[in-house]
Protein backbone atom coordinates (compact mmCIF):
# COMPACT_ATOMS: atom_id res chain seq x y z
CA UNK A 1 -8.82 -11.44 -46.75
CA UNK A 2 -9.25 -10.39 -50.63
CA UNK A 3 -5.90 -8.20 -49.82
CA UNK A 4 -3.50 -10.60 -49.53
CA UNK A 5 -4.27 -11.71 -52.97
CA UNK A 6 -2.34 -8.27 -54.30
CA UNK A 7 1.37 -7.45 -53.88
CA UNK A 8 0.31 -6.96 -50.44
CA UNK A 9 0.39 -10.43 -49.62
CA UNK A 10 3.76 -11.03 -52.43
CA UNK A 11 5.22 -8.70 -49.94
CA UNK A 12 4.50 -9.92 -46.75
CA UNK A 13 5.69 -13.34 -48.39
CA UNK A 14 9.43 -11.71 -49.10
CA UNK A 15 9.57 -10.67 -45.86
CA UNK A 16 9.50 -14.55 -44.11
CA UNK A 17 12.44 -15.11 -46.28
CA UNK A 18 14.35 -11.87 -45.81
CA UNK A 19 18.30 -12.26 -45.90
CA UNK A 20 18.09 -9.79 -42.40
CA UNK A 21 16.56 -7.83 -40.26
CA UNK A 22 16.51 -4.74 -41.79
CA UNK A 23 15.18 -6.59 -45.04
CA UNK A 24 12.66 -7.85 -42.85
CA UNK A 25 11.36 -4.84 -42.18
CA UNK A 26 12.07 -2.93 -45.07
CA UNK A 27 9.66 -5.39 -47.29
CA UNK A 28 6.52 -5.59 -44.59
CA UNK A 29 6.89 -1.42 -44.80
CA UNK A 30 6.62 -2.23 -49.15
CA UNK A 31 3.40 -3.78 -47.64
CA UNK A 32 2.18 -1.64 -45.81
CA UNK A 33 2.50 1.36 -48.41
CA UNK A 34 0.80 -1.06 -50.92
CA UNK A 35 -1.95 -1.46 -48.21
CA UNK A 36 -2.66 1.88 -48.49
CA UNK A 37 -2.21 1.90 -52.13
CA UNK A 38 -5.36 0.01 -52.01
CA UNK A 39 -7.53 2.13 -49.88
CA UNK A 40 -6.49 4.68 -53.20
CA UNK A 41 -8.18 2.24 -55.44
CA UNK A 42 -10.96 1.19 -53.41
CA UNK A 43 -12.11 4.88 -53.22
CA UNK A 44 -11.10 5.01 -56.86
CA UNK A 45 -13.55 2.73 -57.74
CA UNK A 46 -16.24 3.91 -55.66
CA UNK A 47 -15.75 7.35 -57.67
CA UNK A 48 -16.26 5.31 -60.82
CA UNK A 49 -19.72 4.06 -59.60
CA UNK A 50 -17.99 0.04 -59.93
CA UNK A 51 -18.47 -0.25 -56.17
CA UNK A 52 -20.75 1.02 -53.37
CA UNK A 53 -20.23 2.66 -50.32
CA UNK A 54 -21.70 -0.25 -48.63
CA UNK A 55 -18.95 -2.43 -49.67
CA UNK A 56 -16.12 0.04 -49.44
CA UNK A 57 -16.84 0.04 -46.52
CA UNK A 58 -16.29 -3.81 -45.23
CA UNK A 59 -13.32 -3.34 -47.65
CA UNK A 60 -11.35 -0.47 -46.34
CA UNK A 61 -12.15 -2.20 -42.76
CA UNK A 62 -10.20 -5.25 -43.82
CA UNK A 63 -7.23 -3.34 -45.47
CA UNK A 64 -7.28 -1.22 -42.37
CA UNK A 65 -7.04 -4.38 -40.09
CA UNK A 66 -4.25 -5.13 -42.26
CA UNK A 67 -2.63 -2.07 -41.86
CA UNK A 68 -2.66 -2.50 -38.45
CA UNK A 69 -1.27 -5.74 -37.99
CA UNK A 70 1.57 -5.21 -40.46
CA UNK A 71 2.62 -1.87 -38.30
CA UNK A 72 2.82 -3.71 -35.32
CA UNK A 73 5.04 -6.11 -37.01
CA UNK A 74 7.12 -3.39 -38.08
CA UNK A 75 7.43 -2.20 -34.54
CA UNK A 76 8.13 -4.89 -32.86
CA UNK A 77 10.78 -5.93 -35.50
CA UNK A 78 12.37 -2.45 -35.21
CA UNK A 79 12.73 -2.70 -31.32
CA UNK A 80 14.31 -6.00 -31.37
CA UNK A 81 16.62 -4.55 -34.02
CA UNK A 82 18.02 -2.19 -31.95
């Protein structure tokens, strides 16, 4: 996945050595907000004519995977916190 290349992936790194919990999930929600900071420069760069709709496409699939995968970790990290 091109994403994880990004702070994305420097994120989700932090988080398998987070001092807690709380850290834990505090630095996979960093990722996922930078997740979605890329769908912002994916369209970006669609409006600048530097990338197709075509390929937007496959990408914002990807970082929407993503997305998904990181809010389940979230989730499930938050109800074992509690």
């Amino acid at each position: 996945m091109a994403v994880v290349a990004s702070s994305v992936g420097a994120n989700v790194e932090e988080a398998q050595a987070a001092q807690s919990r709380a850290d834990f999930i505090n630095k996979n929600f960093v990722a996922l907000k930078e997740a979605r900071e890329t769908l912002s420069w994916l369209r970006l760069l669609v409006a600048a004519g530097l990338l197709s709709e075509s390929r937007i496409a496959a990408l914002q699939s990807e970082v929407d995977e993503l997305m998904r995968v990181l809010g389940a970790i979230i989730l499930s990290a938050k109800k074992t916190h509690r």
